[in-house]
Protein backbone atom coordinates (compact mmCIF):
# COMPACT_ATOMS: atom_id res chain seq x y z
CA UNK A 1 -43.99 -40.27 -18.02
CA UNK A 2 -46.04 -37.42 -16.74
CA UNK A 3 -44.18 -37.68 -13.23
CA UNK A 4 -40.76 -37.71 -14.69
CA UNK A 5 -41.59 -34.23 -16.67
CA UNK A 6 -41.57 -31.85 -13.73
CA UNK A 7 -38.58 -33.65 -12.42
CA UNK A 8 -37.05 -32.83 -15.78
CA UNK A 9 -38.44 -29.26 -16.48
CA UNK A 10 -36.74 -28.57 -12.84
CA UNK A 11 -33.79 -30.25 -13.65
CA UNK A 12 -33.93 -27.96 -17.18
CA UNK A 13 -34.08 -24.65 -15.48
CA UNK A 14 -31.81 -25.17 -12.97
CA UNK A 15 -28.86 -25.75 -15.67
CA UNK A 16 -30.44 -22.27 -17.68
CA UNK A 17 -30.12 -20.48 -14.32
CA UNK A 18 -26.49 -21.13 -13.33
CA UNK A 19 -25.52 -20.25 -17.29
CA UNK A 20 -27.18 -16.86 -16.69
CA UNK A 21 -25.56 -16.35 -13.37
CA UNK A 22 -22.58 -14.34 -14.00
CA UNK A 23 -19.65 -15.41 -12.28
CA UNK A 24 -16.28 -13.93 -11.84
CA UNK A 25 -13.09 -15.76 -12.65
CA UNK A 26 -10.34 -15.98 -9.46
CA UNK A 27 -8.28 -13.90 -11.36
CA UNK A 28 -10.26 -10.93 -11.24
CA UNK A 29 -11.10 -11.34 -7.54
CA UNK A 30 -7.48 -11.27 -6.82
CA UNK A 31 -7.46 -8.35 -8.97
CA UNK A 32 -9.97 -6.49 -7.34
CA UNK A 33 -8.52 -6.83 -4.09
CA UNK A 34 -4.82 -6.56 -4.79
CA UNK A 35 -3.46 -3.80 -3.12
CA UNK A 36 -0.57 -3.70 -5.17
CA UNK A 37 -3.12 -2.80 -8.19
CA UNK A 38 -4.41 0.00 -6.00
CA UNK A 39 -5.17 3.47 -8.52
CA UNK A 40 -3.66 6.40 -7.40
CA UNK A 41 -7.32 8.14 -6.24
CA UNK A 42 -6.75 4.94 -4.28
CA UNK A 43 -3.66 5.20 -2.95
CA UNK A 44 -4.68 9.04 -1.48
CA UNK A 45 -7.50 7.87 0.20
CA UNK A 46 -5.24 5.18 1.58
CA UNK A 47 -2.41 7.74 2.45
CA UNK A 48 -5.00 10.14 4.19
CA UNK A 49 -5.95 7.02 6.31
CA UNK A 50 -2.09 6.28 6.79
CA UNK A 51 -1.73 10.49 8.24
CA UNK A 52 -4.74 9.72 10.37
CA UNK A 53 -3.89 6.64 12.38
CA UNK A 54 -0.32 5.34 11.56
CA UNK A 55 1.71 8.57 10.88
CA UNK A 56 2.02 9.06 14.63
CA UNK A 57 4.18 6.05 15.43
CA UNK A 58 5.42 5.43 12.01
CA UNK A 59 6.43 8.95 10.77
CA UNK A 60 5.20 11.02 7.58
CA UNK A 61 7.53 9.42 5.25
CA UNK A 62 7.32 5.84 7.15
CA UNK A 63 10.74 5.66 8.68
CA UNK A 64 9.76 4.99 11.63
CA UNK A 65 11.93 7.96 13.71
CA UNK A 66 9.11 9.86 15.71
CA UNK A 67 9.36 11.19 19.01
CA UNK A 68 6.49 9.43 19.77
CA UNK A 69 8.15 6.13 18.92
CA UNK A 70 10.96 6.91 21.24
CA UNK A 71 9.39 7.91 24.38
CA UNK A 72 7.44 4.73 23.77
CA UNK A 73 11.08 2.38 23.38
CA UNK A 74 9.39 1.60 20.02
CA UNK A 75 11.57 -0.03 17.19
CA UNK A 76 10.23 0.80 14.35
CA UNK A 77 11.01 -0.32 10.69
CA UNK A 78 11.98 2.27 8.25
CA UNK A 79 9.13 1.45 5.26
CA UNK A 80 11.59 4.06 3.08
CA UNK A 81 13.70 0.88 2.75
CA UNK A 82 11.12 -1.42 0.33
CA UNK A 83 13.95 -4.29 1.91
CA UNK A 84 12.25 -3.60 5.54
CA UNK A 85 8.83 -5.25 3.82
CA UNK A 86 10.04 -7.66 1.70
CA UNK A 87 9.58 -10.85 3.85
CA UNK A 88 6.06 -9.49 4.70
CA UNK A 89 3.15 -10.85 2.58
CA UNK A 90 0.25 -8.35 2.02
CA UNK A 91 -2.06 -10.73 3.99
CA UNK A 92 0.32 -10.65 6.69
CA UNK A 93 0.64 -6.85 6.91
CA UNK A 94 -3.35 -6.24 6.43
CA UNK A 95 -3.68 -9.04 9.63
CA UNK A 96 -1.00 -6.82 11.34
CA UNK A 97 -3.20 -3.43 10.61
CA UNK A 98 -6.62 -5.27 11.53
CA UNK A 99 -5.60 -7.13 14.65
CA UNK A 100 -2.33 -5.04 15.98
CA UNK A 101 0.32 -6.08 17.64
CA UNK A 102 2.04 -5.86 20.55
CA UNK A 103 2.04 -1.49 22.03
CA UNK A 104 0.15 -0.96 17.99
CA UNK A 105 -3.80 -0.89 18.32
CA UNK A 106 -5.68 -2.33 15.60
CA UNK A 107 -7.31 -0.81 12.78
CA UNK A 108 -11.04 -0.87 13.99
CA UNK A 109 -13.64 -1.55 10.94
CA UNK A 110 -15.58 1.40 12.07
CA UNK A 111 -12.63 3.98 11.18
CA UNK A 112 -11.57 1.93 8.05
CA UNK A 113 -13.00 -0.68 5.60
CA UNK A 114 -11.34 -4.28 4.41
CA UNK A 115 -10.82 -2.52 1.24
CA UNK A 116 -9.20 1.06 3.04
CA UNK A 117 -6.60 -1.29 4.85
CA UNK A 118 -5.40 -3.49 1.46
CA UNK A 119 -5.39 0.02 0.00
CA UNK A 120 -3.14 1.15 2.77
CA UNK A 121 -1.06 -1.94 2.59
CA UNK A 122 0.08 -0.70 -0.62
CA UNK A 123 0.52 2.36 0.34
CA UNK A 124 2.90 1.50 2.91
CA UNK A 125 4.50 -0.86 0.33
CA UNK A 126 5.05 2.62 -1.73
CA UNK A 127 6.84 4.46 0.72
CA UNK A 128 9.94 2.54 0.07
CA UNK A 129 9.58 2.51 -3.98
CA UNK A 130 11.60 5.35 -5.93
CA UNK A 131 12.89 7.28 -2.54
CA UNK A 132 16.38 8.84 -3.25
CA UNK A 133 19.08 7.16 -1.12
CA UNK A 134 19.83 8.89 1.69
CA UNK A 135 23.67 7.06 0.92
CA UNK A 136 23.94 9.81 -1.93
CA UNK A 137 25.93 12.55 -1.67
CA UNK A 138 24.21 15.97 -2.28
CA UNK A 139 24.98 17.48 -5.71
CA UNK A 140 28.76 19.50 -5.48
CA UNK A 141 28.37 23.03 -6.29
CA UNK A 142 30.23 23.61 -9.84
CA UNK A 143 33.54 24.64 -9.44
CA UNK A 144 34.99 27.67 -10.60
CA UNK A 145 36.97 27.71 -14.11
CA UNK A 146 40.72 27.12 -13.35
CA UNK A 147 41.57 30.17 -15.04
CA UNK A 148 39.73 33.62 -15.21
CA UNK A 149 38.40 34.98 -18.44
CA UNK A 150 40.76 37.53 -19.84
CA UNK A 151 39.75 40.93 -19.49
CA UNK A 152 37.68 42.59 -21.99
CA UNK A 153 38.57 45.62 -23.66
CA UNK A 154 38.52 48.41 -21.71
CA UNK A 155 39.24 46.70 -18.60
């Protein structure tokens, strides 16, 4: 009996020790490191990252027409289109911004964090949300009335 009791008292405080371990649900990892759920303070620290090391190549607004791009016989996709991203997972663009590929360098951890490139992942994922099409005509000047006023008096 007296052997069985330390075997037991273990036994007893390793079950009270993972209850009072907290532990978080996969839900809110995903949540924490979903880019798409990035804040907006966020979201400018991603897009100061994004003028740093990507506007070069991929242009300020992310379509991809630099001069840069074309000296280099780049082909770049315009990111103003959200269509140009849609087959793209965010794993597979954060891989693309770590690692590079082909002529693009990757994203070195020195010059920004795991969390800095899902952040710019969904920054890059907002450069194609709520742009004006570029299909739409500019708004016509209004036209002048078919008739002219009649003169006042005086005139």
């Amino acid at each position: 009996m007296l052997k069985s009791f330390p075997l037991l008292s273990v036994v007893t405080l390793l079950a009270l020790a993972s209850l009072a371990i907290p532990t978080a649900s996969p839900q809110a990892n995903s949540a924490a490191k979903s880019p798409t759920r990035a804040g907006n303070e966020t979201l400018v620290k991603a897009k100061a990252v994004y003028q740093r090391d990507c506007a070069l190549c991929h242009g300020d607004s992310g379509n991809g027409k630099t001069d840069l791009g074309k000296d280099m016989q780049l082909t770049m996709a315009d990111w103003t289109d959200s269509k140009s991203l849609a087959n793209q997972t965010d794993q597979q663009l954060f891989s693309i911004i770590r690692n590079g590929k082909d002529k693009m360098p990757s994203e070195d951890v020195g010059r920004a964090k795991d969390d800095e490139v899902h952040a710019l992942v969904a920054y890059i994922r907002s450069l194609g949300k709520d742009q004006p099409s570029s299909a739409a005509a500019p708004a016509a000047p209004a036209e002048a009335p078919a008739t002219a006023p009649a003169p006042g008096p005086g005139h």
